[in-house]
PDB file of N, CA and C in Angstrom:
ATOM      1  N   UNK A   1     181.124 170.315  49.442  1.00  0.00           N
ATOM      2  CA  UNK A   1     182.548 170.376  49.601  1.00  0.00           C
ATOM      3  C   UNK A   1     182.954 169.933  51.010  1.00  0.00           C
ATOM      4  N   UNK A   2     182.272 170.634  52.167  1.00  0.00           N
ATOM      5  CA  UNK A   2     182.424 170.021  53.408  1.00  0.00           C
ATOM      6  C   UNK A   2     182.304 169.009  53.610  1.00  0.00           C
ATOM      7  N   UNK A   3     181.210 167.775  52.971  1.00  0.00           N
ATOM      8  CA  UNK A   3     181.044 166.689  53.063  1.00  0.00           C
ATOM      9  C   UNK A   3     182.333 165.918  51.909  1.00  0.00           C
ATOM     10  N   UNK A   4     182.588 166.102  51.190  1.00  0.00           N
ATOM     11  CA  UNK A   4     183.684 165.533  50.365  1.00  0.00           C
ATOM     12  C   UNK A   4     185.209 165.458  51.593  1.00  0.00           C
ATOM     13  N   UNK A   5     185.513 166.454  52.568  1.00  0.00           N
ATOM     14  CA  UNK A   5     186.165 166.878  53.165  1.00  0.00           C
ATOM     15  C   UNK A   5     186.562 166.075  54.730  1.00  0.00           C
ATOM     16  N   UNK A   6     185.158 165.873  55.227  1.00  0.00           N
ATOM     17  CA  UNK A   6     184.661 165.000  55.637  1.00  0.00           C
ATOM     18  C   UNK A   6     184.869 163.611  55.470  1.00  0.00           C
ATOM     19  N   UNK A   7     184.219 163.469  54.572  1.00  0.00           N
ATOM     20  CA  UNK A   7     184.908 161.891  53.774  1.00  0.00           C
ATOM     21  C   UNK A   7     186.185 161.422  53.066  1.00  0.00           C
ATOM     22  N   UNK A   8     186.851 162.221  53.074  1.00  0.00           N
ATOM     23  CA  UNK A   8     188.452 161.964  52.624  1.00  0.00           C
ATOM     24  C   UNK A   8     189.116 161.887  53.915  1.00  0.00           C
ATOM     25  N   UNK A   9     188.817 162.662  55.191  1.00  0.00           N
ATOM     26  CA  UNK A   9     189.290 162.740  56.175  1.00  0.00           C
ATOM     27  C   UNK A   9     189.025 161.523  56.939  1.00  0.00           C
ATOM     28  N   UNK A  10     187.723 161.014  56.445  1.00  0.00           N
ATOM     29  CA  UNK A  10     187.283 159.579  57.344  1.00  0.00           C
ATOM     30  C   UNK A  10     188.222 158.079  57.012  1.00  0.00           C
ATOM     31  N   UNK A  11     188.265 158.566  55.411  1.00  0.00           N
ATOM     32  CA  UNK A  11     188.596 157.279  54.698  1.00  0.00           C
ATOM     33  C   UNK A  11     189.835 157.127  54.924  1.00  0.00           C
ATOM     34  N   UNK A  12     191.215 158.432  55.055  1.00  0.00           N
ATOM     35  CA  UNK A  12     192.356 158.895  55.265  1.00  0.00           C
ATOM     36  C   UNK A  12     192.769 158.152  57.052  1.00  0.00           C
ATOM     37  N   UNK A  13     191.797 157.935  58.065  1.00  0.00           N
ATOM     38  CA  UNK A  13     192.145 157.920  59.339  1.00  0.00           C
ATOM     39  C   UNK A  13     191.491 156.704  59.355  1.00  0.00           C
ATOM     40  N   UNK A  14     190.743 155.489  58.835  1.00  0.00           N
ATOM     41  CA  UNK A  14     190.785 154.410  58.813  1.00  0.00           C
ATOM     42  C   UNK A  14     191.301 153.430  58.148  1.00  0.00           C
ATOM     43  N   UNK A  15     192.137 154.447  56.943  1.00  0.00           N
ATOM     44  CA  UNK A  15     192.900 153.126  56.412  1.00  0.00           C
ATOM     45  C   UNK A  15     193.788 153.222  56.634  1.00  0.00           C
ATOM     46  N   UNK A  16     194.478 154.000  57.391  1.00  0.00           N
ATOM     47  CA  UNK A  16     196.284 154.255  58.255  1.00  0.00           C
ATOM     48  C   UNK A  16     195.932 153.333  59.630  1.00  0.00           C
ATOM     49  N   UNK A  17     194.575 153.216  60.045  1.00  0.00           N
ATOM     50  CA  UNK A  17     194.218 152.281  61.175  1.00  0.00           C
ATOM     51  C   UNK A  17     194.411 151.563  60.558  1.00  0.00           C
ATOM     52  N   UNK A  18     193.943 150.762  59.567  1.00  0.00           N
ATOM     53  CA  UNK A  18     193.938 148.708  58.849  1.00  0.00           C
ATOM     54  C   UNK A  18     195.475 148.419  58.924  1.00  0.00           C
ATOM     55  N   UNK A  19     196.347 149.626  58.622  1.00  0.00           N
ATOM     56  CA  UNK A  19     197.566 149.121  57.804  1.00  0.00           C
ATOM     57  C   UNK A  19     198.554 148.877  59.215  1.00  0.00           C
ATOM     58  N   UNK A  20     198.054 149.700  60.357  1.00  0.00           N
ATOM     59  CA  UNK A  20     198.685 149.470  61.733  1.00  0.00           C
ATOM     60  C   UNK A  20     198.169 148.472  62.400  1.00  0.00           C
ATOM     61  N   UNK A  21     196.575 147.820  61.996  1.00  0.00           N
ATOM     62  CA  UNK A  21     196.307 146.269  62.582  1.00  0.00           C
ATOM     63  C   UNK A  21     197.260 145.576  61.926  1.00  0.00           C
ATOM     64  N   UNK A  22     197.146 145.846  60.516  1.00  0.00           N
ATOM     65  CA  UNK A  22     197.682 144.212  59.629  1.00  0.00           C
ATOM     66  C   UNK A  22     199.603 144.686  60.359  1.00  0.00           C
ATOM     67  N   UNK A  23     199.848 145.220  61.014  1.00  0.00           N
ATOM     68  CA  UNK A  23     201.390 145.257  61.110  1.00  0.00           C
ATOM     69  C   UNK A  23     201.615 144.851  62.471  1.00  0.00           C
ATOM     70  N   UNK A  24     200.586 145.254  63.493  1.00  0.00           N
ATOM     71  CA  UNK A  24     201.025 144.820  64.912  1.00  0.00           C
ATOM     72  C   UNK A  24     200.006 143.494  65.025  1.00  0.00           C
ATOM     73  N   UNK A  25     199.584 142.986  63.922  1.00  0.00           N
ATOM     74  CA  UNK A  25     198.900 141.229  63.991  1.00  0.00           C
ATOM     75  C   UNK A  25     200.115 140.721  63.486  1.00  0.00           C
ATOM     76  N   UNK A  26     200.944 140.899  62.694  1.00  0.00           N
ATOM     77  CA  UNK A  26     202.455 140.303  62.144  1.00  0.00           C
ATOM     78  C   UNK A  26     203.566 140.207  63.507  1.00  0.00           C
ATOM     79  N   UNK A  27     203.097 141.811  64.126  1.00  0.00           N
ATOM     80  CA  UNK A  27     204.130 141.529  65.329  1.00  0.00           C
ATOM     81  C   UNK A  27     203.551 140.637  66.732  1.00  0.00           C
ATOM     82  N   UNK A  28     202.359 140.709  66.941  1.00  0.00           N
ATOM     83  CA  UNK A  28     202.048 139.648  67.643  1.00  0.00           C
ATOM     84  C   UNK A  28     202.141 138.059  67.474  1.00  0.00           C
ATOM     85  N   UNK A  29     202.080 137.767  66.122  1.00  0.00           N
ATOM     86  CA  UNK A  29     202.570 136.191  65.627  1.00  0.00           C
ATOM     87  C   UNK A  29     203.470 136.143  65.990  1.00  0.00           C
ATOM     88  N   UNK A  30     204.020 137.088  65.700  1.00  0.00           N
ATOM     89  CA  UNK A  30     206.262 136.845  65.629  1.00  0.00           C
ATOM     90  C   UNK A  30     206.275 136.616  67.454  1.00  0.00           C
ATOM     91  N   UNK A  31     205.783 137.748  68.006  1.00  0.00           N
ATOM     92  CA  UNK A  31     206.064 137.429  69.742  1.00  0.00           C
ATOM     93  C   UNK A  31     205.026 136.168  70.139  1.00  0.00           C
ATOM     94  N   UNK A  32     204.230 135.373  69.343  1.00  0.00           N
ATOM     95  CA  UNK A  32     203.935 134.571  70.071  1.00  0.00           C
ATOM     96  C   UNK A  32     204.905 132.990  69.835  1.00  0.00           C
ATOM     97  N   UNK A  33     205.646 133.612  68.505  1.00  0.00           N
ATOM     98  CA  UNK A  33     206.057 132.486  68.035  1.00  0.00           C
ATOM     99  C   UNK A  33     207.352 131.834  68.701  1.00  0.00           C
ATOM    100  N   UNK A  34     208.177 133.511  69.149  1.00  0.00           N
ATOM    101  CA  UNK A  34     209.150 133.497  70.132  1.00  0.00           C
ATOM    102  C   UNK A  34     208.651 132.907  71.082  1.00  0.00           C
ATOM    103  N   UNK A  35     207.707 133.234  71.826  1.00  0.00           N
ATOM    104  CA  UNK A  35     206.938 132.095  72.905  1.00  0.00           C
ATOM    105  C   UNK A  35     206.948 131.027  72.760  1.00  0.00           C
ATOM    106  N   UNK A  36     206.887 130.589  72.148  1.00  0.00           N
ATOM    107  CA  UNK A  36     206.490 129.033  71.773  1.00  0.00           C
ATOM    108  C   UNK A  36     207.935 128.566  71.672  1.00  0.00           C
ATOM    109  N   UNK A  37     208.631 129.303  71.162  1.00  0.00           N
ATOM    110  CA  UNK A  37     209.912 128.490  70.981  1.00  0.00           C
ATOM    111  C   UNK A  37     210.609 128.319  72.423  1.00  0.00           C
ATOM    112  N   UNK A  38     210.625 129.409  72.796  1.00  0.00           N
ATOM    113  CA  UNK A  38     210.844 129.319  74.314  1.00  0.00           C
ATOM    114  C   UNK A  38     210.389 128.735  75.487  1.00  0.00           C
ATOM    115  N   UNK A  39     209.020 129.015  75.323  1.00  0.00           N
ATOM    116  CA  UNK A  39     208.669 127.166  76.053  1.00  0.00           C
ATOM    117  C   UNK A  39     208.909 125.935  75.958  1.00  0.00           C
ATOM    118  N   UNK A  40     208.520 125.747  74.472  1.00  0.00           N
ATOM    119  CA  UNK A  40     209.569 124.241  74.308  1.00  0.00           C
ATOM    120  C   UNK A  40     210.792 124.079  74.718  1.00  0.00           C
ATOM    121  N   UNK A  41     211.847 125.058  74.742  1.00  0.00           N
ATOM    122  CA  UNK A  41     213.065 124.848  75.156  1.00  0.00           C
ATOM    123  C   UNK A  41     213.140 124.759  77.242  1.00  0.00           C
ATOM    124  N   UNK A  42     212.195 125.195  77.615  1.00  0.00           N
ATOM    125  CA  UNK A  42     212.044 125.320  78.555  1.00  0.00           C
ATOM    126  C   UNK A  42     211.794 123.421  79.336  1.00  0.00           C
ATOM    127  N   UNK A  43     210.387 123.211  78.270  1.00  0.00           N
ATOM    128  CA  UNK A  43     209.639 122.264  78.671  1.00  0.00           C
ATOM    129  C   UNK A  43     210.950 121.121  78.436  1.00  0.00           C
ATOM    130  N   UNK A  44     211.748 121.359  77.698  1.00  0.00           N
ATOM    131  CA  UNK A  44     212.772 120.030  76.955  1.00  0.00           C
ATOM    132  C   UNK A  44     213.897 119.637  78.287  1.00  0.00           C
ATOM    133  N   UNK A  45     214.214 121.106  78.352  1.00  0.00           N
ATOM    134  CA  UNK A  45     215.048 121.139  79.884  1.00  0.00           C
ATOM    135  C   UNK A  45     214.657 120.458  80.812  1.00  0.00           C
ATOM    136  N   UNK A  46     213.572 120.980  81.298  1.00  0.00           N
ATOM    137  CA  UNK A  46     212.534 120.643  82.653  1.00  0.00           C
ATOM    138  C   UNK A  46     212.503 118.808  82.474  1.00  0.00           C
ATOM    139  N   UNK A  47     211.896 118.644  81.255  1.00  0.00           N
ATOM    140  CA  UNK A  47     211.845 116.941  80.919  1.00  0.00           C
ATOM    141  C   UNK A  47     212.940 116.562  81.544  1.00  0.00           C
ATOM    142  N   UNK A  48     214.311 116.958  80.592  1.00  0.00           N
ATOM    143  CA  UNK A  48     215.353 116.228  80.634  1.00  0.00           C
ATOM    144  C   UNK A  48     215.832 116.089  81.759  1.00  0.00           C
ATOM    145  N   UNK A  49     215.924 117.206  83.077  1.00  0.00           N
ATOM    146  CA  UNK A  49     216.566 116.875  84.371  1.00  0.00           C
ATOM    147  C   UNK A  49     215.483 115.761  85.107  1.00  0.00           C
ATOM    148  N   UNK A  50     214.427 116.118  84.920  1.00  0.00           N
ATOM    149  CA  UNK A  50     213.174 115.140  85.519  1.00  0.00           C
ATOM    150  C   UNK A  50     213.738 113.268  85.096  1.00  0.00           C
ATOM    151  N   UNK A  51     214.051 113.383  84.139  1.00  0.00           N
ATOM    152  CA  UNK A  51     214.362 111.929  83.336  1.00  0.00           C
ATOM    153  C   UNK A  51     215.781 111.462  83.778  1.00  0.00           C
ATOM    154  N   UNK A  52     216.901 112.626  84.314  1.00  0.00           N
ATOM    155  CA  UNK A  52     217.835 112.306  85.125  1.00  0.00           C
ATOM    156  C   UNK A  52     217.725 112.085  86.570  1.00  0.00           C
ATOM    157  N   UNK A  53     217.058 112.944  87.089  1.00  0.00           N
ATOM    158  CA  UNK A  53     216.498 112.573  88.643  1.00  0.00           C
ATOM    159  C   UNK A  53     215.759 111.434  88.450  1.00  0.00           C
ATOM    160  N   UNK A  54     214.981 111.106  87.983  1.00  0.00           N
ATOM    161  CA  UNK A  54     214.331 109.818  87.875  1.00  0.00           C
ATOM    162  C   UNK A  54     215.418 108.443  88.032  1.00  0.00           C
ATOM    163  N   UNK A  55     216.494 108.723  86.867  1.00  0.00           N
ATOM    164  CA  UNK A  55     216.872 107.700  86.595  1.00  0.00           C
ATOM    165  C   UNK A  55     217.799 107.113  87.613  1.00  0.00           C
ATOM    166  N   UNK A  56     218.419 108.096  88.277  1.00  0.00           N
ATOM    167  CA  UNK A  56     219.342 108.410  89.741  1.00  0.00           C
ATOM    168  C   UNK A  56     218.787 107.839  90.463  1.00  0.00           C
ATOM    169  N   UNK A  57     217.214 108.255  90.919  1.00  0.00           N
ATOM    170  CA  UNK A  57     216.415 107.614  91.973  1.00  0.00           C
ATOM    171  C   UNK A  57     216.414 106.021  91.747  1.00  0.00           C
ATOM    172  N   UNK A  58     215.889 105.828  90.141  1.00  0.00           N
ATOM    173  CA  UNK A  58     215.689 103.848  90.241  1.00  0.00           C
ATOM    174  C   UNK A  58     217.437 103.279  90.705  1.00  0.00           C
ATOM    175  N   UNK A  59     218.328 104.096  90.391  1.00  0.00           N
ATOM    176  CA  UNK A  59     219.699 103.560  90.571  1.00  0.00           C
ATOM    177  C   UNK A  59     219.985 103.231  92.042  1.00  0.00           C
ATOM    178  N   UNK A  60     219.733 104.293  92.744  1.00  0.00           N
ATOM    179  CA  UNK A  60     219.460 104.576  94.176  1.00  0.00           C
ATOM    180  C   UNK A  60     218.559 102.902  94.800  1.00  0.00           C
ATOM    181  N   UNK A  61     217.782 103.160  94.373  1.00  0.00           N
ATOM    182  CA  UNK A  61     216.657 101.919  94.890  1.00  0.00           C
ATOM    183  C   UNK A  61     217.063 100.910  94.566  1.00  0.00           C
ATOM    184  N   UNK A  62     217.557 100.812  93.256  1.00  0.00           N
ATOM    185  CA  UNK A  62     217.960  99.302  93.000  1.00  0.00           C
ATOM    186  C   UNK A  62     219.313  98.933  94.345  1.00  0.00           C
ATOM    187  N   UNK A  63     220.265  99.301  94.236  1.00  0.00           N
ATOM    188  CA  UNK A  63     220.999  99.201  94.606  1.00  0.00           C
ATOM    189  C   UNK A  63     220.552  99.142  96.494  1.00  0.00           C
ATOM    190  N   UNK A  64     220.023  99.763  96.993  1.00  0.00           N
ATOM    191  CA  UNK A  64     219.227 100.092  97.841  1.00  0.00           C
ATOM    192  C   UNK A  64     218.878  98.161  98.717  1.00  0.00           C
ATOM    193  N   UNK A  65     217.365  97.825  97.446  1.00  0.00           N
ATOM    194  CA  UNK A  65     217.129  96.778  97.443  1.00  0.00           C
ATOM    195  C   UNK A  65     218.064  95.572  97.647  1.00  0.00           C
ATOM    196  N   UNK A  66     218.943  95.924  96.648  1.00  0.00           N
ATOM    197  CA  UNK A  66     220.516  94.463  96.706  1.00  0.00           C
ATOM    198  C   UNK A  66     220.723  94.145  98.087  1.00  0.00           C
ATOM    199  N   UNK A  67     221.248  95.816  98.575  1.00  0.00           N
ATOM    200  CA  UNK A  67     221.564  95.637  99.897  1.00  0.00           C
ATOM    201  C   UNK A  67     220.928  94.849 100.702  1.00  0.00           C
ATOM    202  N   UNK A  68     219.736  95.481 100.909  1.00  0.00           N
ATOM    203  CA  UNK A  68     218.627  94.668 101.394  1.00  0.00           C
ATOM    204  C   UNK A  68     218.592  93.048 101.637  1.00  0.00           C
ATOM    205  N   UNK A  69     218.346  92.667 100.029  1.00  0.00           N
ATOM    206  CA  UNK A  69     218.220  91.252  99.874  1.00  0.00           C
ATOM    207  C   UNK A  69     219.830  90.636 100.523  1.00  0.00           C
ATOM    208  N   UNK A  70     220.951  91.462 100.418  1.00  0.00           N
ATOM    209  CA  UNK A  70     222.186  90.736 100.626  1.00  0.00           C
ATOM    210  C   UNK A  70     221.788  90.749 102.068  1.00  0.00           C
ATOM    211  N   UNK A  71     221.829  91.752 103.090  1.00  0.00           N
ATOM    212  CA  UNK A  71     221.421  91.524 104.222  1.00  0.00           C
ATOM    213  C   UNK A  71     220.590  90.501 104.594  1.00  0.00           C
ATOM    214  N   UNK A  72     219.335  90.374 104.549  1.00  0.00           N
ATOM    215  CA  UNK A  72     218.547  89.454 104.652  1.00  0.00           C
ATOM    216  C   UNK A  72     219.042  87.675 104.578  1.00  0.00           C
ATOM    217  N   UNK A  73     220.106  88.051 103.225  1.00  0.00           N
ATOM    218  CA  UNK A  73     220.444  87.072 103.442  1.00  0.00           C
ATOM    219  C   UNK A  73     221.582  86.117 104.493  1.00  0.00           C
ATOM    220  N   UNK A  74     222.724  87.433 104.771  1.00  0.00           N
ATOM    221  CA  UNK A  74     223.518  87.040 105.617  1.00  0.00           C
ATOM    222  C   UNK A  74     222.582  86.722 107.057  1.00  0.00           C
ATOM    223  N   UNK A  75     221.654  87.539 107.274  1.00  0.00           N
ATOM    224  CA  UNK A  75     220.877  87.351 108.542  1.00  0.00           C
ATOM    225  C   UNK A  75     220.572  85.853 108.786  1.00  0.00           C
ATOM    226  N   UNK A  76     220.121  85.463 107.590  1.00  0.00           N
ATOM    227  CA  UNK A  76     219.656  84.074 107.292  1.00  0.00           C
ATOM    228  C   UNK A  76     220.536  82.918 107.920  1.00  0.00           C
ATOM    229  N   UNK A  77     221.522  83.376 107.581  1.00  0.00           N
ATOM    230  CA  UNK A  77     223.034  82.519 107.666  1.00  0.00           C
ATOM    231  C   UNK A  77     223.406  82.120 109.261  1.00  0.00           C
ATOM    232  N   UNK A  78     223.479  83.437 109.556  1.00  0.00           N
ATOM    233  CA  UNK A  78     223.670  83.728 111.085  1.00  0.00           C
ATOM    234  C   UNK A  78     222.735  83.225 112.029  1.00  0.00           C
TER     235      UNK A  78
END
C-alpha cells in the first residue's frame, strides 16, 4: 500500500512537471518570436537611415566634386 502511495505520488508530481514544460516551451517560442519581430523592425530602421545618410553623403560629394571641377576650371581661364 505504501508503495502504491509512493507511486501515485511520483507519477502525480511528474506529470504536472511535463504539462508546465510543454506550457513555458509555448511561452518561450511566443517571447522569442516577439524577438524576432522586433529586431527586424529594428534592423529595417537602422538600414533605412544608413541608406539615407549614405545617399546625402554621395549628394554632398557629387556636388562637392562639380565645384571642384568648375573651379579648376575657371583657374584654368585665369
Amino acid at each position: 500500500m505504501r508503495r502504491a502511495r509512493l507511486l501515485l505520488a511520483l507519477l502525480l508530481l511528474f506529470s504536472s512537471a511535463a504539462v508546465f514544460a510543454d506550457e513555458e516551451k509555448e511561452s518561450a517560442k511566443e517571447g522569442f518570436k516577439e524577438v524576432h519581430e522586433g529586431m527586424k523592425k529594428v534592423v529595417k530602421s537602422v538600414d533605412k537611415k544608413a541608406k539615407q545618410g549614405a545617399k546625402k553623403i554621395d549628394e554632398t560629394a557629387k556636388k562637392t566634386w562639380k565645384q571642384i571641377g568648375h573651379d579648376i576650371h575657371q583657374a584654368g581661364k585665369d
